[in-house]
Protein backbone atom coordinates (compact mmCIF):
# COMPACT_ATOMS: atom_id res chain seq x y z
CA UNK A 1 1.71 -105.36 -40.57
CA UNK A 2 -1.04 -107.64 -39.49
CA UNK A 3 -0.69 -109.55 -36.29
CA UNK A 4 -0.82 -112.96 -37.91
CA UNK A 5 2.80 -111.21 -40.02
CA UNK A 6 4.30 -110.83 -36.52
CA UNK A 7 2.96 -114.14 -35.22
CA UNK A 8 5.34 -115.90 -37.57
CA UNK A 9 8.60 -113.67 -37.10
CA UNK A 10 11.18 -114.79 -34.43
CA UNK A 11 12.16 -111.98 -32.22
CA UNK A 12 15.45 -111.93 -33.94
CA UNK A 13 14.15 -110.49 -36.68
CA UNK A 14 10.88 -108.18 -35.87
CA UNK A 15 10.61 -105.07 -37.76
CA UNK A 16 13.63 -101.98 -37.19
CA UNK A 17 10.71 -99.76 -35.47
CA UNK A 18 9.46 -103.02 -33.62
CA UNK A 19 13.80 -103.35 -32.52
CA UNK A 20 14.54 -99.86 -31.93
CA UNK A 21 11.17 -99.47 -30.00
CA UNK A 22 11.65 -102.41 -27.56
CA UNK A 23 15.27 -101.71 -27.03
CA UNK A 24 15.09 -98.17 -25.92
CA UNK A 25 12.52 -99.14 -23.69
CA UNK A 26 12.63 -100.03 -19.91
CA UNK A 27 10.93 -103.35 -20.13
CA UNK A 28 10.19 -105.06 -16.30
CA UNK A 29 8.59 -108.26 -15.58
CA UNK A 30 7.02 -108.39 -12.81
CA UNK A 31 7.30 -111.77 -11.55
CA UNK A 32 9.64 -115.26 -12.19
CA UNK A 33 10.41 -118.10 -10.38
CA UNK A 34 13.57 -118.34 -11.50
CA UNK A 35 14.58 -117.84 -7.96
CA UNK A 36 13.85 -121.25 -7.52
CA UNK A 37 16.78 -122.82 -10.05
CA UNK A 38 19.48 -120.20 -8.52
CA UNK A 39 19.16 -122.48 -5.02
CA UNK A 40 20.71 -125.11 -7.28
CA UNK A 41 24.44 -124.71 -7.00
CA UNK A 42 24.43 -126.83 -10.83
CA UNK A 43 22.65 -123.87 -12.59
CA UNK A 44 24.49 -120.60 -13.67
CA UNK A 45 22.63 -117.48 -14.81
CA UNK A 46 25.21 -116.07 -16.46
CA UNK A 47 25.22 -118.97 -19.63
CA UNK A 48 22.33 -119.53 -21.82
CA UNK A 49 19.98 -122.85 -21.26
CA UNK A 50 17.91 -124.59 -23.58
CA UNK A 51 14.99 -124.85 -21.03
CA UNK A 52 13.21 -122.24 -18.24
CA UNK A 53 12.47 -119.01 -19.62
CA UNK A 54 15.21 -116.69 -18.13
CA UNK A 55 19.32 -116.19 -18.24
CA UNK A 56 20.79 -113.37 -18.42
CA UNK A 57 21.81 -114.47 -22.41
CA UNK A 58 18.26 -114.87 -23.21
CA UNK A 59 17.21 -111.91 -21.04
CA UNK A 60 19.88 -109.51 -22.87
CA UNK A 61 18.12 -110.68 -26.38
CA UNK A 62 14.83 -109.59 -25.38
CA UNK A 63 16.02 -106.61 -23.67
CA UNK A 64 14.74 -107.09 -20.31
CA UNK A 65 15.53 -103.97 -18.66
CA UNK A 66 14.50 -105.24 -15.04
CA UNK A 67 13.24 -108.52 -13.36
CA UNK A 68 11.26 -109.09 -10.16
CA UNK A 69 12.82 -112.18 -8.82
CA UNK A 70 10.09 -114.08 -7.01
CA UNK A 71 10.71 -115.57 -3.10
CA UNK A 72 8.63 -118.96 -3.01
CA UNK A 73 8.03 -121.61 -1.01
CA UNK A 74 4.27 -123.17 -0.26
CA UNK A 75 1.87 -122.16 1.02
CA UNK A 76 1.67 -125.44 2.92
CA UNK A 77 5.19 -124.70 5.18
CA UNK A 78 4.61 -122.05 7.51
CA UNK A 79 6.54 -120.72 10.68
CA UNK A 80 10.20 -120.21 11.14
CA UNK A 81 11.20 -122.58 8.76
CA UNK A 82 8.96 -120.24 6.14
CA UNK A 83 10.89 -117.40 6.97
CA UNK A 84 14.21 -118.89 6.83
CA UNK A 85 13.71 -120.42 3.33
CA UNK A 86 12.64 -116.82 2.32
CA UNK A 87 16.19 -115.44 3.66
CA UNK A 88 17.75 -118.42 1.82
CA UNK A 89 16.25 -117.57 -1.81
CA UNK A 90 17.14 -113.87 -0.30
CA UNK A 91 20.62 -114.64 -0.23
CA UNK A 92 20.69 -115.98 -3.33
CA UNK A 93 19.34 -113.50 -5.41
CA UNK A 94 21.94 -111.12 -3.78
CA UNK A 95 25.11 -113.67 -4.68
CA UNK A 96 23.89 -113.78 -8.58
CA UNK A 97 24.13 -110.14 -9.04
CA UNK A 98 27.85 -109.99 -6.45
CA UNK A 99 28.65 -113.20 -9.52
CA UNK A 100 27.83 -110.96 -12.68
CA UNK A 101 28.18 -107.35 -11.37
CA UNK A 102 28.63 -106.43 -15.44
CA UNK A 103 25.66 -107.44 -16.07
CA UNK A 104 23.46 -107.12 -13.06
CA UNK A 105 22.31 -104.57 -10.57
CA UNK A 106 20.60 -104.87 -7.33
CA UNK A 107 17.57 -102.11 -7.60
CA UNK A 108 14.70 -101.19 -4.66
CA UNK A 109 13.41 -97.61 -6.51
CA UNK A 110 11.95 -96.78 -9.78
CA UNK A 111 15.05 -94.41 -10.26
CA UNK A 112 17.74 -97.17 -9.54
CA UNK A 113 16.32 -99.32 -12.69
CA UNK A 114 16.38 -95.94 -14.87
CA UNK A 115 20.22 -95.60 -13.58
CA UNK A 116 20.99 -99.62 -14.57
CA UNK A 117 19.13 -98.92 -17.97
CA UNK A 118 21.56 -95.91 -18.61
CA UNK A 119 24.61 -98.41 -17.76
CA UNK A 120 23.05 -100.98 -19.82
CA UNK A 121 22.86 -102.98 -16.83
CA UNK A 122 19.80 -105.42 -15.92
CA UNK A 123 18.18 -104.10 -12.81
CA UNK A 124 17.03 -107.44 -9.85
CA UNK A 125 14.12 -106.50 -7.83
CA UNK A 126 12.50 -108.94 -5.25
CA UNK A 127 9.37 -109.74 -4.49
CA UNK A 128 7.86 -112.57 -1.63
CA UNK A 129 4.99 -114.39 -3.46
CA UNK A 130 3.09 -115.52 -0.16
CA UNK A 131 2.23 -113.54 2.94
CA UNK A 132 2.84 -116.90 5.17
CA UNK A 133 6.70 -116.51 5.00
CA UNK A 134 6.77 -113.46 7.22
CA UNK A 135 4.92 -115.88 9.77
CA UNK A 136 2.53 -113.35 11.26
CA UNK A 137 5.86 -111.04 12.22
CA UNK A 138 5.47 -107.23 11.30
CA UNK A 139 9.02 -107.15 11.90
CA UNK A 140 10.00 -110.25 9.30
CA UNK A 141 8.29 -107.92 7.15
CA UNK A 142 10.25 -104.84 7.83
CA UNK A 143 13.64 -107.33 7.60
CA UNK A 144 12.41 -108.39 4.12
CA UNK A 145 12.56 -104.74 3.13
CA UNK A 146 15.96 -104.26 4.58
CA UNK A 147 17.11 -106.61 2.54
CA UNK A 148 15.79 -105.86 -0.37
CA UNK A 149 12.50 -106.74 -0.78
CA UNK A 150 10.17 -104.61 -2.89
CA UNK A 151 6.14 -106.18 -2.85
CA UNK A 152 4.35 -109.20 -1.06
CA UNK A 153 2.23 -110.93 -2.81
CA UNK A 154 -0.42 -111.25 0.04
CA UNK A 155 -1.35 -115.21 -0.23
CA UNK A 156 -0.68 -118.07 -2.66
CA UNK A 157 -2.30 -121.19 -3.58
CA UNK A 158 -4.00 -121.32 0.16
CA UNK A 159 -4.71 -118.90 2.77
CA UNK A 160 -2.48 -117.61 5.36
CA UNK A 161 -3.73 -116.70 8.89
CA UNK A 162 -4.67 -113.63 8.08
CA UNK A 163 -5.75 -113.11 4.39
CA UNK A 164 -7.49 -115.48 2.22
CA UNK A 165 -6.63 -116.80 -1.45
CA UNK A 166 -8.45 -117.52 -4.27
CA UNK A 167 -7.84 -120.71 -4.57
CA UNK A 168 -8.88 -121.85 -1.13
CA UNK A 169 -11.93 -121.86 0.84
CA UNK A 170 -12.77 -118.50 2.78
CA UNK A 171 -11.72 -118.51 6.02
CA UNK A 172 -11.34 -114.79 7.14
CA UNK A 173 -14.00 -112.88 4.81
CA UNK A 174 -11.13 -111.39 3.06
CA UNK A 175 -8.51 -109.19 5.23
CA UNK A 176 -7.77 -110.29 9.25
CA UNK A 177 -6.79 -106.97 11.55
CA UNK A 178 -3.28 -108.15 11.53
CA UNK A 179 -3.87 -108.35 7.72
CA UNK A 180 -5.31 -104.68 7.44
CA UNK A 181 -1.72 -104.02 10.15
CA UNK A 182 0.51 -105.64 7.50
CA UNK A 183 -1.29 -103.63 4.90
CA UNK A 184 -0.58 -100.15 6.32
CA UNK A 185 2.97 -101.38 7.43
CA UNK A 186 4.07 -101.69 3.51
CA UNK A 187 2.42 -98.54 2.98
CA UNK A 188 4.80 -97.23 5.43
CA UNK A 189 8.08 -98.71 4.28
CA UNK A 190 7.03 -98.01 0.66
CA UNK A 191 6.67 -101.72 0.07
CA UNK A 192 3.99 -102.77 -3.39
CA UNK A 193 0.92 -104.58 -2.07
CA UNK A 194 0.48 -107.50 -4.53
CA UNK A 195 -2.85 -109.20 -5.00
CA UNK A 196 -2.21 -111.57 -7.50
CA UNK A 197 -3.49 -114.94 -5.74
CA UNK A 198 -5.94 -113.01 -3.38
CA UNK A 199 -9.80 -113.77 -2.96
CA UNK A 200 -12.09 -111.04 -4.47
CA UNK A 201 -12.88 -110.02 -1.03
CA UNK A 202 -9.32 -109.94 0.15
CA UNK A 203 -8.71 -107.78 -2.99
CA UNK A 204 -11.46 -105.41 -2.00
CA UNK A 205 -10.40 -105.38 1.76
CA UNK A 206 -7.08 -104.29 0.43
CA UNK A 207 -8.36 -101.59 -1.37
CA UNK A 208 -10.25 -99.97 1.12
CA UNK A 209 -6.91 -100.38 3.69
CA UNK A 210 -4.19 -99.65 1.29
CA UNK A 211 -3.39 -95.50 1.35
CA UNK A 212 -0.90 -96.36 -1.83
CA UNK A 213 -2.02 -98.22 -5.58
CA UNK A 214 -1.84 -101.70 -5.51
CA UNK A 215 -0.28 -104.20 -7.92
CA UNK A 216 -1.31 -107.04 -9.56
CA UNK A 217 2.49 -108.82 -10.39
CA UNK A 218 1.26 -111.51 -12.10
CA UNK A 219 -2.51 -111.70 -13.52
CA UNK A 220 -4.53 -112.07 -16.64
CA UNK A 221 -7.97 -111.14 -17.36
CA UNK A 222 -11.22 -113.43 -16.12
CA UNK A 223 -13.34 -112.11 -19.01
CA UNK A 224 -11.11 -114.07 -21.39
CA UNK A 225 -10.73 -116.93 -19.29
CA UNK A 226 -12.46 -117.34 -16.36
CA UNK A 227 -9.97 -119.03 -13.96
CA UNK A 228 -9.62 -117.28 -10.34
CA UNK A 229 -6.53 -116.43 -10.12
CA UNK A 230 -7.87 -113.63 -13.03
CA UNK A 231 -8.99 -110.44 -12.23
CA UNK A 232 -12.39 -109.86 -13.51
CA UNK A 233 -13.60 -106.32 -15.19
CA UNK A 234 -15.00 -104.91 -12.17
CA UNK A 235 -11.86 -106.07 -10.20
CA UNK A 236 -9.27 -104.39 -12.96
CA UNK A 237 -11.30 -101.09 -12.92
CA UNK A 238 -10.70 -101.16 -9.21
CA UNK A 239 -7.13 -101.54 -9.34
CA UNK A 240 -6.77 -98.52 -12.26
CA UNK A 241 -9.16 -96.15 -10.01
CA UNK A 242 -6.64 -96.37 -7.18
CA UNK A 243 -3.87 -95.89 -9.60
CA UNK A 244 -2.43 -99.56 -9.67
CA UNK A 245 -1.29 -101.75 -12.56
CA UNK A 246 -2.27 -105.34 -13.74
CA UNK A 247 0.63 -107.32 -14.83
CA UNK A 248 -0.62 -109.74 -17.24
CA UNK A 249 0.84 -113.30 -16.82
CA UNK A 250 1.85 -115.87 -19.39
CA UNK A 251 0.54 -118.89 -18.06
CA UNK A 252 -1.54 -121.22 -20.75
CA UNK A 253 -3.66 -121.82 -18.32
CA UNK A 254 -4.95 -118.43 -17.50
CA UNK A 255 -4.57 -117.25 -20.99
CA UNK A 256 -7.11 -119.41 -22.95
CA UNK A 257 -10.69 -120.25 -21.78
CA UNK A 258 -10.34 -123.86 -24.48
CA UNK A 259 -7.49 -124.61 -22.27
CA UNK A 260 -8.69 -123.88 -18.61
CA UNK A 261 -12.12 -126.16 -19.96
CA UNK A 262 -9.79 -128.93 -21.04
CA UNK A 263 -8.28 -128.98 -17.77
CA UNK A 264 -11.38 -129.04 -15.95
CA UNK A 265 -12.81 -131.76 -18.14
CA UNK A 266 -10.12 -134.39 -17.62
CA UNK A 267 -8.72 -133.45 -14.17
CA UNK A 268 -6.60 -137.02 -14.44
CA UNK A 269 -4.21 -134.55 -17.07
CA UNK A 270 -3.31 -132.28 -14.16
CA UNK A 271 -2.74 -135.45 -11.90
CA UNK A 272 -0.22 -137.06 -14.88
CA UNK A 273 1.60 -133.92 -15.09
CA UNK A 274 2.48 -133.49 -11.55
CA UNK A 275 3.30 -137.09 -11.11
CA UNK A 276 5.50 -137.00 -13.69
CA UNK A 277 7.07 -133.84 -13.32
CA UNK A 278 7.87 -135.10 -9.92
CA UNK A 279 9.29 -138.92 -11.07
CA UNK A 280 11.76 -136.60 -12.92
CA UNK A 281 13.33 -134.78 -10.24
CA UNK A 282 13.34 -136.25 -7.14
CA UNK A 283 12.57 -133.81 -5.12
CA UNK A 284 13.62 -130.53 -6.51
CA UNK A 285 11.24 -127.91 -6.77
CA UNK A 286 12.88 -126.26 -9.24
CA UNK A 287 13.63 -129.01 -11.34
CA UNK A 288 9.33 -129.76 -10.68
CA UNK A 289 8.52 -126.33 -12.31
CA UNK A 290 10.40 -126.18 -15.46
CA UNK A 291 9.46 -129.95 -15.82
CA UNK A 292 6.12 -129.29 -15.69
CA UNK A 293 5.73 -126.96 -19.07
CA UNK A 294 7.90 -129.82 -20.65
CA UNK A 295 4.81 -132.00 -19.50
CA UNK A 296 2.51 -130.25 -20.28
CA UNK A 297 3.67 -129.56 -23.83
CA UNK A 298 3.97 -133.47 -24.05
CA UNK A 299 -0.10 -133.49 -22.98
CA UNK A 300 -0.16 -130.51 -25.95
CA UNK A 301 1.26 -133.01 -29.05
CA UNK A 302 -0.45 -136.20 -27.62
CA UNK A 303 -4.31 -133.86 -27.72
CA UNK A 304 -4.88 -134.37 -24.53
CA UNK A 305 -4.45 -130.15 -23.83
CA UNK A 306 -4.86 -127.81 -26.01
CA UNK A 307 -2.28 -125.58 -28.28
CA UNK A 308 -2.20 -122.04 -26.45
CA UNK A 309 -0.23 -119.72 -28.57
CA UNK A 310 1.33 -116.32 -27.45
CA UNK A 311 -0.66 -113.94 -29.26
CA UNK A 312 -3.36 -114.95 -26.14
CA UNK A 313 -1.38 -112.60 -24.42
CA UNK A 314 -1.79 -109.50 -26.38
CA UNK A 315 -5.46 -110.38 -26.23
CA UNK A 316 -5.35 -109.64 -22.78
CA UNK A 317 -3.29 -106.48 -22.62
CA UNK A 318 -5.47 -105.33 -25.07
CA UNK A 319 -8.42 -106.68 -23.40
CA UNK A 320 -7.10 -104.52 -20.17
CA UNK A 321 -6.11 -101.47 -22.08
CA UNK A 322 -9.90 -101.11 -23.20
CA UNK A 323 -10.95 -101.52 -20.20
CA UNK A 324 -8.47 -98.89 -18.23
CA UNK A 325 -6.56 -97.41 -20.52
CA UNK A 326 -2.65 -97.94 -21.35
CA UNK A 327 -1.49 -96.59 -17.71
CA UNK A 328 -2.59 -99.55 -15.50
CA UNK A 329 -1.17 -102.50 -17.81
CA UNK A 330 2.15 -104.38 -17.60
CA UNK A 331 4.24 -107.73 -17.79
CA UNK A 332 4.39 -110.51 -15.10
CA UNK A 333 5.28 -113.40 -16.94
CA UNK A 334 5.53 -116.08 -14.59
CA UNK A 335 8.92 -117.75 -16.19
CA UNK A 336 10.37 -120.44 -14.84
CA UNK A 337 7.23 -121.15 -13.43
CA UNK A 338 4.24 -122.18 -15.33
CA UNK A 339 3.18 -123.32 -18.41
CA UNK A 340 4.43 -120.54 -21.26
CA UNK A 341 2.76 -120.19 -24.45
CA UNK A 342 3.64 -121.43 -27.88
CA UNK A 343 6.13 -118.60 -29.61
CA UNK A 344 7.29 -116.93 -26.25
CA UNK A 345 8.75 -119.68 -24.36
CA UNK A 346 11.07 -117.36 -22.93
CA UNK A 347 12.56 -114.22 -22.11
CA UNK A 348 14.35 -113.60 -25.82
CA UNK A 349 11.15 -113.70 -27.59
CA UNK A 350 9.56 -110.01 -25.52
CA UNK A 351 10.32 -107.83 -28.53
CA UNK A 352 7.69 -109.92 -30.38
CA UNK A 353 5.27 -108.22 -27.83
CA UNK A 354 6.23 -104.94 -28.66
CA UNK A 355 5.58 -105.75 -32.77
CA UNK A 356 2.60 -106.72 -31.78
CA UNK A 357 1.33 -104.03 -29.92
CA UNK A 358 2.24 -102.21 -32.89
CA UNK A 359 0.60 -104.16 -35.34
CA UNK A 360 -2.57 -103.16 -33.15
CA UNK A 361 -1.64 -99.65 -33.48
CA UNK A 362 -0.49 -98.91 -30.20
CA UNK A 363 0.80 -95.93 -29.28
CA UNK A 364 5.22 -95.66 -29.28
CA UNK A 365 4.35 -94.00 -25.58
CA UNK A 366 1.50 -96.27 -24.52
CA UNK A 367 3.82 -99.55 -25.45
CA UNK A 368 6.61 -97.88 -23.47
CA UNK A 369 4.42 -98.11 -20.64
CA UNK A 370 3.03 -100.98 -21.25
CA UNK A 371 6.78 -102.66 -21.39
CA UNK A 372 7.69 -100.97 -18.03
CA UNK A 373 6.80 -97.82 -17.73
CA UNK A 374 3.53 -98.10 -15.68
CA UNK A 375 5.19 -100.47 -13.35
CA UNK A 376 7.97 -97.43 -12.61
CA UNK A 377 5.44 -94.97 -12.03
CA UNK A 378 3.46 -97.12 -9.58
CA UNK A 379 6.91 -97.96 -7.83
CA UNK A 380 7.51 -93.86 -7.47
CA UNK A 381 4.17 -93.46 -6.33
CA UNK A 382 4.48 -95.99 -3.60
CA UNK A 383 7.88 -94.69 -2.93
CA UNK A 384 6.02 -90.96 -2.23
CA UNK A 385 3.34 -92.23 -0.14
CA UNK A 386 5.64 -93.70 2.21
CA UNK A 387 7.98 -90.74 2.46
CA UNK A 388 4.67 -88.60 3.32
């Protein structure tokens, strides 16, 4: 079957080998946002919703074995009130899986997702996307793991006090000592390093610190579209050599080079989007994010942004699998929020990914790990360097 054949099939009805395939397989996603909407006392998991990209209706049809649940706040609010937001989104995660215990599980190890697979239960992971809520506090980091807490990603949109982002202006030349500290203290506690968001120097600096692989949670590939918060060739290779695993994200914007040039040539788009994403929901974050790929589909039919469709993102796993090989590539989505792709809006259309992959002649193993499997080994590996 030709990819353009599987382009056009809903993931309802993809091949039986494409079904059977996905379905047996652990699938993880790295990273969502749908942390964000579970703050909202109005919004319930457990039913399906005709907008976002994840419920645990929509995640059962796409047979999401496992979902990194993402702690996030800005960049922009730092110090206590950082951390306590963080504990918030904590506590929230941890009530939605005590609300559906039939259908959730609260996992920390590779072998605790196998065991929710096998009771054909969906495994929650956590992840804090922003080094600035542990507000410069070794020990909010080691509470974060206590709790639950599985990677950091190091930075977001600007630098923290110690690490700098890639989509700010240097400020540290990479790493801090207290970054390098907080480095070698989730080595210890057997906590991911994530560098999704980092500056190429920060990524490097982490490399040369970090005793453990690294991952990537949620990252596509600069060589197909040259926006920062990709990983270029050189920085992918990196990652593999050390034994870690770029999640590829979703997001239109660092999918397609036609639409990161559309952006950049009519910056007043961007400006429209957020405005109106914003005159929408007074003040709700979450409400802000899901708005915004409404938006920005709305820019989409009027021509004012390119059509990105979701085939973009097989270009980049495969992209990344030429590069590496099929042991260093995964899924980090971004749902719930940024700006998903025509054809895999959400989580019920992932088995599409796996006829795909077939259609390119993957591999039955190298999907597998493609769809989870690499993420689980670089989970036991940072599990085993901590323990040494």
């Amino acid at each position: 079957m030709t990819l353009a054949a599987v382009t056009n099939q809903s993931s309802s009805n993809v091949s039986q080998q494409a079904h059977d395939l996905h379905f047996s397989s652990i699938v993880v996603d790295t990273h969502d946002d749908t942390t964000q909407r579970l703050m909202d006392p109005k919004f319930d998991l457990g039913v399906r919703h005709d907008d976002g990209g994840i419920d645990i209706p929509r995640m059962r049809e796409g047979g999401l074995s496992a979902i990194f649940f993402a702690m996030y706040i800005p960049g922009t609010i730092t110090g206590p009130p950082a951390v306590q937001r963080a504990l918030d989104q904590i506590t929230a995660v941890r009530a939605v899986v005590a609300k559906y215990p039939n259908d959730l599980v609260l996992c920390t190890t590779a072998n605790e997702i196998r065991a929710a697979k096998a009771q054909n239960k969906i495994a929650v992971l956590m992840g804090v996307e922003g080094g600035h809520m542990i507000n410069d506090s070794l020990a909010n980091l080691d509470k974060f793991y206590v709790l639950g807490v599985r990677y950091m990603t190091l930075t977001h949109m600007v630098n923290t006090d110690w690490a700098d982002s890639s989509t700010d202006k240097p400020a540290h030349n990479g790493l801090t000592e207290f970054g390098k500290q907080a480095i070698r203290e989730m080595n210890r506690l057997g906590m991911m390093v994530d560098v999704s968001h980092v500056s190429d120097k920060t990524f490097y600096d982490v490399l040369a610190v970090s005793q453990a692989p690294v991952i990537a949670s949620h990252s596509s590939c600069r060589a197909l579209c040259n926006a920062p918060r990709n990983m270029s060739d050189a920085m992918i290779k990196a990652l593999a050599a050390k034994g870690g695993v770029i999640q590829i994200n979703y997001h239109m914007g660092f999918l397609s080079q036609k639409f990161q040039d559309a952006q950049k040539a009519n910056p007043q788009v961007g400006k429209e989007i957020e405005a109106e994403s914003k005159k929408r929901c007074a003040g709700s974050e979450a409400c802000e994010l899901i708005e915004a790929d409404k938006v920005t589909r709305e820019m989409v039919a009027r021509g004012k942004l390119p059509r990105v469709d979701w085939t973009e993102i097989i270009e980049h796993i495969d992209h990344a699998v030429k590069l590496v090989g099929a042991d260093h590539v995964g899924l980090g989505s971004d749902f719930d929020g940024a700006d998903m792709p025509y054809g895999l809006e959400d989580a019920s259309h992932l088995p599409q990914i796996t006829a795909a992959l077939l259609a390119k002649r993957y591999s039955a193993g190298d999907i597998r790990k493609i769809l989870g499997g690499n993420t689980l080994r670089l989970m036991q590996d940072v599990e085993a360097d901590a323990q040494k």
